[in-house]
C-alpha atoms as a PDB file:
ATOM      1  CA  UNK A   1      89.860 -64.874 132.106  1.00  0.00           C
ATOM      2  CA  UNK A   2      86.811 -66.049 129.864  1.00  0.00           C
ATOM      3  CA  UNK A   3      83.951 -64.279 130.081  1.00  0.00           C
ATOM      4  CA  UNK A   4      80.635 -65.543 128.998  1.00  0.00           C
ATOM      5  CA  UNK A   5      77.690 -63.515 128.349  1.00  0.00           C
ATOM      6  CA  UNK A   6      73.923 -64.155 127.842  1.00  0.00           C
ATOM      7  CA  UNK A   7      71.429 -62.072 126.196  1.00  0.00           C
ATOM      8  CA  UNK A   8      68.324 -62.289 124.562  1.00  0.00           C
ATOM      9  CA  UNK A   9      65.722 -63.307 127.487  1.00  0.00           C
ATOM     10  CA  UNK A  10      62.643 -61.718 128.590  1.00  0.00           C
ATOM     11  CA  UNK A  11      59.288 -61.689 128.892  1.00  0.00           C
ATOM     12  CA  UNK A  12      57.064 -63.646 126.200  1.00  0.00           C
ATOM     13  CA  UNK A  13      53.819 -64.691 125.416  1.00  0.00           C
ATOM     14  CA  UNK A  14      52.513 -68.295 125.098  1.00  0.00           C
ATOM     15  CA  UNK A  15      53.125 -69.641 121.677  1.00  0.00           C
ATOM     16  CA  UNK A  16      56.166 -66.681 120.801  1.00  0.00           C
ATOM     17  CA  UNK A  17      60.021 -66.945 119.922  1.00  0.00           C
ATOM     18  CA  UNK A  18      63.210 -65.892 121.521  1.00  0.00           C
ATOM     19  CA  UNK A  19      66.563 -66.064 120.498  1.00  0.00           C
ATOM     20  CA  UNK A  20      69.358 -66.411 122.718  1.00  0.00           C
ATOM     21  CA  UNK A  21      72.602 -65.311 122.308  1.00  0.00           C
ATOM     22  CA  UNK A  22      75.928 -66.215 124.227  1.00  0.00           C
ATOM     23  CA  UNK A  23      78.801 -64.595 123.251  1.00  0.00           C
ATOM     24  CA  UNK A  24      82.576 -65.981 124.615  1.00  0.00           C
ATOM     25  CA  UNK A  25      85.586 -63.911 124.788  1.00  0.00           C
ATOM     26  CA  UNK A  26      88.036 -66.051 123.628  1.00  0.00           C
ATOM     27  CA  UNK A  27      90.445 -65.978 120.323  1.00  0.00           C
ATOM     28  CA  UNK A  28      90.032 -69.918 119.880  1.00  0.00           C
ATOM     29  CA  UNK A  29      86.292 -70.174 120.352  1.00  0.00           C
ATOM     30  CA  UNK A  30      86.669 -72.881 117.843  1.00  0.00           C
ATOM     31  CA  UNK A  31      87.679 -75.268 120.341  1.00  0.00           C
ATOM     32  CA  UNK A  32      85.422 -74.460 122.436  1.00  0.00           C
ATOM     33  CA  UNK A  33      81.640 -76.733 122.788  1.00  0.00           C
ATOM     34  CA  UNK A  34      79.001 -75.188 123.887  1.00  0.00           C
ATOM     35  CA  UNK A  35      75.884 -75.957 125.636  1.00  0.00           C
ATOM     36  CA  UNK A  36      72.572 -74.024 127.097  1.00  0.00           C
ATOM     37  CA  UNK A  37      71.038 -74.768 130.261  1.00  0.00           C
ATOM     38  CA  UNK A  38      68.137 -74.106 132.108  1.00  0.00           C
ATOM     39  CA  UNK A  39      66.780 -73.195 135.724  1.00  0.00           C
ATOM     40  CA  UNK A  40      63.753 -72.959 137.215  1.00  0.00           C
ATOM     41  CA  UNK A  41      62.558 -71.984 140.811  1.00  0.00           C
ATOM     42  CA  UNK A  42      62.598 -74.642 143.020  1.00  0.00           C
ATOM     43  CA  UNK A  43      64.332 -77.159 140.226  1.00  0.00           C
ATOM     44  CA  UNK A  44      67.684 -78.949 139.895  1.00  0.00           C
ATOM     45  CA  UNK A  45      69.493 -76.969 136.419  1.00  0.00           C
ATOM     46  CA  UNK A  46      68.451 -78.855 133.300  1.00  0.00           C
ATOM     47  CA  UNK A  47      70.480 -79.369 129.879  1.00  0.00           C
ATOM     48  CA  UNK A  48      68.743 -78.396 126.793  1.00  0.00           C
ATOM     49  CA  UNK A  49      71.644 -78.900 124.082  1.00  0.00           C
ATOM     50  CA  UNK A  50      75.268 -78.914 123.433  1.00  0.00           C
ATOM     51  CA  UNK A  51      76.865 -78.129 120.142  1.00  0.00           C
ATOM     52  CA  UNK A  52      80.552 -79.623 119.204  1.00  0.00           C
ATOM     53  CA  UNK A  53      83.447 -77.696 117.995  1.00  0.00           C
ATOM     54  CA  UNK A  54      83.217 -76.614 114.738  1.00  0.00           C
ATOM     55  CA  UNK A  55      86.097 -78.840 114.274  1.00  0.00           C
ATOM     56  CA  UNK A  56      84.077 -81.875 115.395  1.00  0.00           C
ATOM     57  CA  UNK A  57      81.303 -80.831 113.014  1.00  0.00           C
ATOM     58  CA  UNK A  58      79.412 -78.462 115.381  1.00  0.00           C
ATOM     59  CA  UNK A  59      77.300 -81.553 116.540  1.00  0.00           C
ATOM     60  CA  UNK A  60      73.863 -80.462 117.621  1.00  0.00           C
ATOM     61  CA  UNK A  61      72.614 -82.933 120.671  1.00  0.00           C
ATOM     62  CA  UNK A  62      69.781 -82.019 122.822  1.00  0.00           C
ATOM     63  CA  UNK A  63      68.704 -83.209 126.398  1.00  0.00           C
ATOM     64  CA  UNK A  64      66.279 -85.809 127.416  1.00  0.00           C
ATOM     65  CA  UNK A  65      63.261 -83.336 128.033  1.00  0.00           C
ATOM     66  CA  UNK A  66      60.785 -84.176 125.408  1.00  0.00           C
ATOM     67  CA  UNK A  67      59.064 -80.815 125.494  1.00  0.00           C
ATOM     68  CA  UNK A  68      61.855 -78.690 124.267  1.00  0.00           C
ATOM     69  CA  UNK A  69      62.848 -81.680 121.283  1.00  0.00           C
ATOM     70  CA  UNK A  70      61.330 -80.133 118.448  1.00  0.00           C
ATOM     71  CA  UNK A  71      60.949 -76.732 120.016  1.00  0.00           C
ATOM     72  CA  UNK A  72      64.385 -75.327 120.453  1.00  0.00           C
ATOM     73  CA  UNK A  73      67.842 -74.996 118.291  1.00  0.00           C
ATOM     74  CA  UNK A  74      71.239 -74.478 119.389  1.00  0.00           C
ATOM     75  CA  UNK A  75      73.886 -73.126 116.846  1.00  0.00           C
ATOM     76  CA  UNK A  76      77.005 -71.724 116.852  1.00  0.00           C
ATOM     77  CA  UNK A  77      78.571 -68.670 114.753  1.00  0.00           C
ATOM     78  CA  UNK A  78      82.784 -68.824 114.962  1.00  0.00           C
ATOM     79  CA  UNK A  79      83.308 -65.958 113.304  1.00  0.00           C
ATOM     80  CA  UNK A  80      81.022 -63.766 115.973  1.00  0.00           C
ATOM     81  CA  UNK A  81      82.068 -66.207 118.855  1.00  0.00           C
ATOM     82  CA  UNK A  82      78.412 -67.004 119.490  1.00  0.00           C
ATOM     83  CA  UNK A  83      76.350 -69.437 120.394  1.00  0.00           C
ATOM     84  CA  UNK A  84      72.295 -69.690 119.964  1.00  0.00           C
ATOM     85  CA  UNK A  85      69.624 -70.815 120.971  1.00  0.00           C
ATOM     86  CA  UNK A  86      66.234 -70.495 118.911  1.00  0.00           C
ATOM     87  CA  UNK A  87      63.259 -71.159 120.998  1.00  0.00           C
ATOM     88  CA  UNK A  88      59.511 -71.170 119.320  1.00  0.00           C
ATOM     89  CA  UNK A  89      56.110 -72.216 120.301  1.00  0.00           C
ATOM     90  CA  UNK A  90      57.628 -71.444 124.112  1.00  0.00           C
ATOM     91  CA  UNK A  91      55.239 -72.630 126.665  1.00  0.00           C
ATOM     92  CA  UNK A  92      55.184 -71.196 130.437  1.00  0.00           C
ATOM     93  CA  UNK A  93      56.695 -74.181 132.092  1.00  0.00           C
ATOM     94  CA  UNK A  94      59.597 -72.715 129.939  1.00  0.00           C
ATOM     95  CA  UNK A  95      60.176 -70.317 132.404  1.00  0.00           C
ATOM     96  CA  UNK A  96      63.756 -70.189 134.123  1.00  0.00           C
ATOM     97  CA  UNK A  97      66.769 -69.133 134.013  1.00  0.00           C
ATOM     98  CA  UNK A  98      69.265 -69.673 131.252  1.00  0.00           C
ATOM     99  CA  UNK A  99      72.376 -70.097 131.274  1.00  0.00           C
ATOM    100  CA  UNK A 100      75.395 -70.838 128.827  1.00  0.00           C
ATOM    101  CA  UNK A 101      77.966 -73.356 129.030  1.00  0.00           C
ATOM    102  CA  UNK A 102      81.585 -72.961 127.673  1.00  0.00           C
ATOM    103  CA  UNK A 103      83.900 -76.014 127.401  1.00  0.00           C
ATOM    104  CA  UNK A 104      87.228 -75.744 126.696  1.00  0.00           C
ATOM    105  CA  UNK A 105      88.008 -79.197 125.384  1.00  0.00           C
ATOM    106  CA  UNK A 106      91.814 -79.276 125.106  1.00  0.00           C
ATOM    107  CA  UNK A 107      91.747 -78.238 128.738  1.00  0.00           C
ATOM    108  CA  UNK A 108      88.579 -80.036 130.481  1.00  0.00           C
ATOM    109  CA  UNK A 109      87.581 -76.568 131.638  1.00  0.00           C
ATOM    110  CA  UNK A 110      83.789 -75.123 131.872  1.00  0.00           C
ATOM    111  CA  UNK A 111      82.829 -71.296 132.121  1.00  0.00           C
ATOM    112  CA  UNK A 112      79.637 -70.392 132.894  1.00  0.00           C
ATOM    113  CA  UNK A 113      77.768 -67.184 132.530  1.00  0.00           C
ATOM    114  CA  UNK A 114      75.521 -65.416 134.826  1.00  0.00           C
ATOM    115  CA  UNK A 115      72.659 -66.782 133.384  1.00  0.00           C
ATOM    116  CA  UNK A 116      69.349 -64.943 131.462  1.00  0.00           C
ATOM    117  CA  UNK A 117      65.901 -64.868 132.900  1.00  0.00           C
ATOM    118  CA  UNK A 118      63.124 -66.255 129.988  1.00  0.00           C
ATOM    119  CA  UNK A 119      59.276 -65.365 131.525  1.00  0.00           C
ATOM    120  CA  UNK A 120      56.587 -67.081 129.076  1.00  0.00           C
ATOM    121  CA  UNK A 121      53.177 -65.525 130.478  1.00  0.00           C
ATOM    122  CA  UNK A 122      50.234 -64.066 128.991  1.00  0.00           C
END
């Protein structure tokens, strides 16, 4: 079974960074694309970006939200099965629950992990 871990969240001021990580366990994460997601109370889940197979060209695309454009950058390490996403200037409506997205394209099949909780508050 594929496992999908988050790490990285917390608690952050206004205007700081985090770095998530999402790490698959999988021999052929190459084939995998990968996306991060977002929750917050009270909210439907939200995409923030996707990322291709490397294969594809590890295609960065991001979600409609305007404030994390410009804020926030997914990419992908192969050799460490790991995904990323880099997250500056974070404001508190940033606040939620993340949560990574594994897609196994030759399959059709999405693994999700538990999810990490970001807290941007001074």
């Amino acid at each position: 079974q594929v496992q999908v871990v988050e790490s990285g969240g917390g608690l952050v001021q206004p205007g700081g960074s985090l770095r998530l990580s999402c790490e698959v366990s999988t021999t052929i994460f190459s084939l995998y694309a990968m996306g991060w997601y977002r929750q917050a109370p009270g909210k439907e889940r939200e995409l923030i970006a996707t990322i291709s197979t490397s294969i594809s060209g590890g295609v960065a695309r991001y979600g409609d939200s305007d404030s994390v454009k410009d804020r926030f950058t997914i990419a992908r390490d192969d050799a460490k099965n790991t995904v990323y996403l880099q997250m500056n200037n974070l404001k508190p409506e940033d606040t939620a629950v993340y949560y990574c997205n594994a897609h196994f394209t030759v399959r059709n099949q999405d693994f999700w992990g538990q999810g990490t909780q970001v807290i941007v508050s001074s």
